[in-house]
Protein backbone atom coordinates (compact mmCIF):
# COMPACT_ATOMS: atom_id res chain seq x y z
CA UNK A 1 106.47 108.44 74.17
CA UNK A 2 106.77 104.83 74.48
CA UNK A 3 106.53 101.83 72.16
CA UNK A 4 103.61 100.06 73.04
CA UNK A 5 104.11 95.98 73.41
CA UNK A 6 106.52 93.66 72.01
CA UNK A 7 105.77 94.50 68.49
CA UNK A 8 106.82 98.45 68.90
CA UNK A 9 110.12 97.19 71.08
CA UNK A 10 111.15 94.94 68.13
CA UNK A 11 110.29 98.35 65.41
CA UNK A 12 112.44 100.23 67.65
CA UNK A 13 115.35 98.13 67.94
CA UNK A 14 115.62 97.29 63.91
CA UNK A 15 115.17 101.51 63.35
CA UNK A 16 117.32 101.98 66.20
CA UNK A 17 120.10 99.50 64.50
CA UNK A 18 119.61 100.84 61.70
CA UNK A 19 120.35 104.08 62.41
CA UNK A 20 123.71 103.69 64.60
CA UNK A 21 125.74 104.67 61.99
CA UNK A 22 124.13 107.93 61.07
CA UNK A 23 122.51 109.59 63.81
CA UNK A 24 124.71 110.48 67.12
CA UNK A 25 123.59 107.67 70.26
CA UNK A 26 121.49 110.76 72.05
CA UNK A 27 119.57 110.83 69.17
CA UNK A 28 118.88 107.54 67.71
CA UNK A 29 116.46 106.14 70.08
CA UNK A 30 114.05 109.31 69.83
CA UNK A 31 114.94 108.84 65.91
CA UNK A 32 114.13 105.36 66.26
CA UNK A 33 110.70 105.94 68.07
CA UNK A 34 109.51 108.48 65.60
CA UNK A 35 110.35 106.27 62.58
CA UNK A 36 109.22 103.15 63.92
CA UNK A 37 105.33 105.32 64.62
CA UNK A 38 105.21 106.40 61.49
CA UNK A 39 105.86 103.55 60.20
CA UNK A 40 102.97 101.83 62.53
CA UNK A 41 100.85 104.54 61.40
CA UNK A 42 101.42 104.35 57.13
CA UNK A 43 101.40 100.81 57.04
CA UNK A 44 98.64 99.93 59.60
CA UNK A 45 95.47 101.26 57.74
CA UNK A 46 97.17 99.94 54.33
CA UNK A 47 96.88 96.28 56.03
CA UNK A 48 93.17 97.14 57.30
CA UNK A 49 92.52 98.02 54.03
CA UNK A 50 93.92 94.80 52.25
CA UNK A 51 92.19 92.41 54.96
CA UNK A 52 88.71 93.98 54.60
CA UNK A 53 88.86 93.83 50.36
CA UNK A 54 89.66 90.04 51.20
CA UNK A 55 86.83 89.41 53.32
CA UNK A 56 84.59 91.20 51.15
CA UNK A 57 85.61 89.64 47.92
CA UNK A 58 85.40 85.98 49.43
CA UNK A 59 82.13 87.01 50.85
CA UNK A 60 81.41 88.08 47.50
CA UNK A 61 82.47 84.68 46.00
CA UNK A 62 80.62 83.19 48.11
CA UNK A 63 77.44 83.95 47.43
CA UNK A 64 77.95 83.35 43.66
CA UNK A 65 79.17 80.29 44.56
CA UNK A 66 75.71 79.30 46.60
CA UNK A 67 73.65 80.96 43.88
CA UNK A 68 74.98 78.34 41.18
CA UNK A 69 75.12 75.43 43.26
CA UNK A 70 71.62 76.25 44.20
CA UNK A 71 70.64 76.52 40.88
CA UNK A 72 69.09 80.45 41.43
CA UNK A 73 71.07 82.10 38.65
CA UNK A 74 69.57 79.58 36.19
CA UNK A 75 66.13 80.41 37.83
CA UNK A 76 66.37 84.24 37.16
CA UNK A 77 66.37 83.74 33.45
CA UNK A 78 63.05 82.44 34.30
CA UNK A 79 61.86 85.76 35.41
CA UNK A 80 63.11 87.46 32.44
CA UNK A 81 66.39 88.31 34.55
CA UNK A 82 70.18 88.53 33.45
CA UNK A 83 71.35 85.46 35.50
CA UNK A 84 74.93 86.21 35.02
CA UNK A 85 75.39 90.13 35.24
CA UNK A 86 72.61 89.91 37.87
CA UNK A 87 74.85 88.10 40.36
CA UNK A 88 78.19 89.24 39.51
């Protein structure tokens, strides 16, 4: 196994450092590796996650925001609608 671009080098040197002191030198690289992918793979969909709730609140948002400049949510109480609850 190998880290993968400059990103997984940089992981793999600061686990590596890290872990110097504690693990014998055979070890620490394979240590190093191990900690640094699991660390990749626990914190990468977590990320994902937070970036897509982002985009879909703002997308969110922004569609209130074009229903009140456009006047529509005043325009649904005309139709016997909730304006308010209906777009939110």
């Amino acid at each position: 196994m190998r880290a993968h671009g400059l990103t997984g080098t940089l992981w793999v040197a600061q686990v590596r450092a890290m872990l110097d002191d504690l693990v014998p030198k055979a070890k620490a690289h394979a240590y190093a590796l191990g900690l640094s992918l699991l660390f990749t793979l626990e914190v990468g969909p977590l990320l994902t996650a937070l970036l897509l709730c982002g985009r879909v609140g703002g997308s969110y948002a922004g569609e209130v925001a074009t229903l009140q400049a456009t006047h529509q949510v005043s325009r649904q109480g005309v139709c016997a609608l909730q304006g308010r609850s209906t777009a939110v």
